[in-house]
C-alpha atoms as a PDB file:
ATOM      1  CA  UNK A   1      73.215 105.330  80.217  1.00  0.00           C
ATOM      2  CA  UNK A   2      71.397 107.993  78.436  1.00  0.00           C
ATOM      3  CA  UNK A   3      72.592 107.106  75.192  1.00  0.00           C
ATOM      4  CA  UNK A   4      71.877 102.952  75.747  1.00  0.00           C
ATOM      5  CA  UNK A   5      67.962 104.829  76.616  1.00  0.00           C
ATOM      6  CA  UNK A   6      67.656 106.720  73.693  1.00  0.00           C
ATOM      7  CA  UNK A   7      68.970 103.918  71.466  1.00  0.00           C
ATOM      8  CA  UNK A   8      66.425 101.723  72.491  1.00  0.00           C
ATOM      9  CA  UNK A   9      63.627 104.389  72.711  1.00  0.00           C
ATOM     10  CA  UNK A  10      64.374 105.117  68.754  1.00  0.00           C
ATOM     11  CA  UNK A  11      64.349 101.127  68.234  1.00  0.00           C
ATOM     12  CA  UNK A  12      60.739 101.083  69.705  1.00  0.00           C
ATOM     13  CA  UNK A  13      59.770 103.817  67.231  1.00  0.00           C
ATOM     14  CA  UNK A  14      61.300 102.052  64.672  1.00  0.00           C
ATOM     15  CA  UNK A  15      59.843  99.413  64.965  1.00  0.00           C
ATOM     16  CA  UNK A  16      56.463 100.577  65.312  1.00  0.00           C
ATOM     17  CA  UNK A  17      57.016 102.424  62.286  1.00  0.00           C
ATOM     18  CA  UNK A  18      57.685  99.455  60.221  1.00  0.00           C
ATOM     19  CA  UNK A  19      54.644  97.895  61.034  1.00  0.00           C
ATOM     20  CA  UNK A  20      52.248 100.576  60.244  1.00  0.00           C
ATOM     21  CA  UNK A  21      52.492 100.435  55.817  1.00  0.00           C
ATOM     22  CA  UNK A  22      51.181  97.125  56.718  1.00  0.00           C
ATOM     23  CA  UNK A  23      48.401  98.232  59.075  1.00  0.00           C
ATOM     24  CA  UNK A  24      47.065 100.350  56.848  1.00  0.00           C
ATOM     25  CA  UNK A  25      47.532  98.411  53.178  1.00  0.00           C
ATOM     26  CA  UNK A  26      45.547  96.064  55.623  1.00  0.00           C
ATOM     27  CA  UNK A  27      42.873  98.387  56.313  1.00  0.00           C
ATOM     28  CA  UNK A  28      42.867  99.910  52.961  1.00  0.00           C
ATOM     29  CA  UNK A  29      42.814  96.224  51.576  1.00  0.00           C
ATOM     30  CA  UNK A  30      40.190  94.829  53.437  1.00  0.00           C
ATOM     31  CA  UNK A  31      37.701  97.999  52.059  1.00  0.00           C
ATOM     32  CA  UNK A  32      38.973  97.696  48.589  1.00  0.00           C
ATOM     33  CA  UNK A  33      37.094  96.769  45.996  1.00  0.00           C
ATOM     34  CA  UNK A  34      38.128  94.337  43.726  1.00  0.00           C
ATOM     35  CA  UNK A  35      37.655  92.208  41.258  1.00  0.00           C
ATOM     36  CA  UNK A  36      37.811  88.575  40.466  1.00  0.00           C
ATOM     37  CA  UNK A  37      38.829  87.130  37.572  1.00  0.00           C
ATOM     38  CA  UNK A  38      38.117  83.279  36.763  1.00  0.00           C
ATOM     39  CA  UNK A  39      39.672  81.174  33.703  1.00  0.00           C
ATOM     40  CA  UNK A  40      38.555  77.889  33.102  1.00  0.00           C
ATOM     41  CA  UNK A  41      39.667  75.259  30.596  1.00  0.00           C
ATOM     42  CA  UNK A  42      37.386  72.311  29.884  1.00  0.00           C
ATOM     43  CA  UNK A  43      38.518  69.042  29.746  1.00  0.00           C
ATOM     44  CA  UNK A  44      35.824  68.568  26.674  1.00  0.00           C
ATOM     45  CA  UNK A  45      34.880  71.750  24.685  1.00  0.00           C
ATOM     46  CA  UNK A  46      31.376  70.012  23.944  1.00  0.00           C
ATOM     47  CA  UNK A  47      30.365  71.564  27.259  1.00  0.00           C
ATOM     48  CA  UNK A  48      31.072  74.838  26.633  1.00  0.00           C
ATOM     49  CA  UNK A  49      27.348  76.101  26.546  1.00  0.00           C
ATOM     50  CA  UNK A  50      25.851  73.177  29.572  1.00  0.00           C
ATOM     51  CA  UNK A  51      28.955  75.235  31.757  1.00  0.00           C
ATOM     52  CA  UNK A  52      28.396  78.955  30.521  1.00  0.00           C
ATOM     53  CA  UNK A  53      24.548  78.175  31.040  1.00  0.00           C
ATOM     54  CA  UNK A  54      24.215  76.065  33.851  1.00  0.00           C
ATOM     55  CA  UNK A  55      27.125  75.803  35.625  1.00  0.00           C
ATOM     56  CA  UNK A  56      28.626  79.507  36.085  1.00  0.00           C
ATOM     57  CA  UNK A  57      25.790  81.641  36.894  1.00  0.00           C
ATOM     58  CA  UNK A  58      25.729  79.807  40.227  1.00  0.00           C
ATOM     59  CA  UNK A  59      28.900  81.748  41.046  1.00  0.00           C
ATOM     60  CA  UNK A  60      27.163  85.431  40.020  1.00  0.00           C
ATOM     61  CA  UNK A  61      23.936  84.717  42.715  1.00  0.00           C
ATOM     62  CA  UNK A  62      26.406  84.843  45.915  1.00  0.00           C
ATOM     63  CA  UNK A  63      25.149  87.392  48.006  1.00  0.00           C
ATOM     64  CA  UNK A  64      28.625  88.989  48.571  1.00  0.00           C
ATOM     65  CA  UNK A  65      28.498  89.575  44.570  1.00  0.00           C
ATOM     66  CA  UNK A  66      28.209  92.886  43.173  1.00  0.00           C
ATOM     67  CA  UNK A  67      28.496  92.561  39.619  1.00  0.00           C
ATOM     68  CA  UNK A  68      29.203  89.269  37.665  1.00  0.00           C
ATOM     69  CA  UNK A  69      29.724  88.942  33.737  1.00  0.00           C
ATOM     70  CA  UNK A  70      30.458  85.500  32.127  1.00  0.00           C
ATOM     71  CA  UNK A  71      31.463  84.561  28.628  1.00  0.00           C
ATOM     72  CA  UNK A  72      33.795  83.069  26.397  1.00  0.00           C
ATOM     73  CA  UNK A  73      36.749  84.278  23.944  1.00  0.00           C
ATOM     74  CA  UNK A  74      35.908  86.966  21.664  1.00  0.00           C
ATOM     75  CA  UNK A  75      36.670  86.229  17.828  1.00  0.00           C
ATOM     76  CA  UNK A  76      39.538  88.840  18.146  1.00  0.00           C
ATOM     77  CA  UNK A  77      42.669  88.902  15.698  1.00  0.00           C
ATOM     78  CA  UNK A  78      44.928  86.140  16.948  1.00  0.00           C
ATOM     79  CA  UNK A  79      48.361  87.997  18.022  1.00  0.00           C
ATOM     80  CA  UNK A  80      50.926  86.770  20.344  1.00  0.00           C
ATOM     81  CA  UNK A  81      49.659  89.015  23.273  1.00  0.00           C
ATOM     82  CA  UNK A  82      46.037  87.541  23.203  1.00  0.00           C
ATOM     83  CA  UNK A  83      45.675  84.137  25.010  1.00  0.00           C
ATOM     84  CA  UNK A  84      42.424  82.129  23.462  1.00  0.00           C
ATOM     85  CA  UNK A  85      42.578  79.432  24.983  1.00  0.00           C
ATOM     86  CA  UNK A  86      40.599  79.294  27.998  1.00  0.00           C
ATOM     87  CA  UNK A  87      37.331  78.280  27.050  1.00  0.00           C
ATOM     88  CA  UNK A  88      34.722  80.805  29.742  1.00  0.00           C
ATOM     89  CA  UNK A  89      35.305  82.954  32.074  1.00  0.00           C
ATOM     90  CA  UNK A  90      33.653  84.987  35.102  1.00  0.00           C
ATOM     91  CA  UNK A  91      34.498  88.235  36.197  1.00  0.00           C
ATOM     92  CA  UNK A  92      32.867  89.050  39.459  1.00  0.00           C
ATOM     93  CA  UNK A  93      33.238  92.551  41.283  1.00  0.00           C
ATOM     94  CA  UNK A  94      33.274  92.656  44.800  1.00  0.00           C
ATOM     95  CA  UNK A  95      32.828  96.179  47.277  1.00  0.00           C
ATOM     96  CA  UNK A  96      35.713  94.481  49.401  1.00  0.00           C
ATOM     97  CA  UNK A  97      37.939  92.154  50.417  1.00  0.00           C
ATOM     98  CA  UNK A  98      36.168  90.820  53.018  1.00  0.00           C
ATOM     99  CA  UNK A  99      33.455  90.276  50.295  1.00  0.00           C
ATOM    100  CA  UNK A 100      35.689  88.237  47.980  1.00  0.00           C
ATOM    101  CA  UNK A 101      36.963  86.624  51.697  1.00  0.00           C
ATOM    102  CA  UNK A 102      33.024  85.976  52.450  1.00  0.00           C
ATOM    103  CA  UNK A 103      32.924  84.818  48.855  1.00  0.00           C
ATOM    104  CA  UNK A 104      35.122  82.076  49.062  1.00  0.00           C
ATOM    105  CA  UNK A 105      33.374  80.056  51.923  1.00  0.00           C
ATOM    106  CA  UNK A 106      30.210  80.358  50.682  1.00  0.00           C
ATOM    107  CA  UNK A 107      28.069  77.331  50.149  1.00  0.00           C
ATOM    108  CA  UNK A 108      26.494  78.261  46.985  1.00  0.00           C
ATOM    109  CA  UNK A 109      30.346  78.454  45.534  1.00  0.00           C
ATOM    110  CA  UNK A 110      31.092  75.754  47.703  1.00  0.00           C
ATOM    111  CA  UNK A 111      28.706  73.786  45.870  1.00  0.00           C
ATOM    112  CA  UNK A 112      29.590  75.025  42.554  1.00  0.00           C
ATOM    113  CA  UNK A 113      33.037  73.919  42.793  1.00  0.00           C
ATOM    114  CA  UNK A 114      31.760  70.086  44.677  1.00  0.00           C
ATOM    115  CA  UNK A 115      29.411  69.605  41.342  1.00  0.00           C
ATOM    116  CA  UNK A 116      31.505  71.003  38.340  1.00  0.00           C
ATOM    117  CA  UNK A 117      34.962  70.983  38.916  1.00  0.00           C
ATOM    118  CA  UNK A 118      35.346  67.807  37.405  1.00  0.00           C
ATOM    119  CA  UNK A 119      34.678  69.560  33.980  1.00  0.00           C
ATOM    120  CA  UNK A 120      37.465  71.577  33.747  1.00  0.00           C
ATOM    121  CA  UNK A 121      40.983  70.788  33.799  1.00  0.00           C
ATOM    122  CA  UNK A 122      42.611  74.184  34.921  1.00  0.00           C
ATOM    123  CA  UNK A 123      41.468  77.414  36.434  1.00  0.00           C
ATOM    124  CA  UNK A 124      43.442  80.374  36.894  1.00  0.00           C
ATOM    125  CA  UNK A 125      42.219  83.125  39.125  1.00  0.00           C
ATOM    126  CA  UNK A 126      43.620  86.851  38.785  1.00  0.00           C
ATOM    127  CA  UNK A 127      42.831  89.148  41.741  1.00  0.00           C
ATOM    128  CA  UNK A 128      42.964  92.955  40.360  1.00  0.00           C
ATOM    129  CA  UNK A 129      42.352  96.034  43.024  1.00  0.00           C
ATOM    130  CA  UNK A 130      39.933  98.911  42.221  1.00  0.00           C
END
């Protein structure tokens, strides 16, 4: 009987124990900061400069925002580890998680996406912690 009590005691501890890595990458995740990194590819590079100019910045004057850069691919040597191809892209720093989370339902990016994403044929989006 003992043994059957003390099996199951050390069950509940371990599996209270497995949990908390989570619990606290949670926690430490959701006061992270990060940043965001956005790649887009234009269906038509003609509208390179109307998207970098007009388009974009709507993304940088979120209030959850802390710092926001746009631009396009620097003249760099062309080697196999360097991807050109994209044609802009934003990177936008956020103080959290729940920033980027806040971010994401936003109306002003909300709208951005309703009014231009029929410019651009792919995006790719790289999350990087800080």
């Amino acid at each position: 009987m003992k043994s059957r009590r003390s099996f199951i005691k050390t069950l509940g501890v371990a599996g209270a124990a497995v949990t908390l890595p989570y619990q606290t990458f949670s926690k430490t995740m959701q006061n992270q900061a990060m940043i965001h990194q956005v790649y887009f590819w234009l269906h038509d590079e003609k509208n390179i400069n109307e998207f970098l100019n007009d388009a974009v910045p709507m993304l940088g004057r979120c209030p959850t925002v802390g710092r926001f850069i746009a631009g396009t691919p620097a003249d760099t040597e062309k080697r196999d580890v360097v991807d050109h191809s994209w044609h802009v892209s934003c990177t936008i720093f956020f103080d959290s998680l729940e920033d980027q989370l806040a971010y994401q339902k936003e109306p002003l990016h909300l709208e951005f996406i309703e009014k231009y994403s029929s410019m651009w044929k792919s995006v790719k989006v790289y999350d990087i912690a800080i």
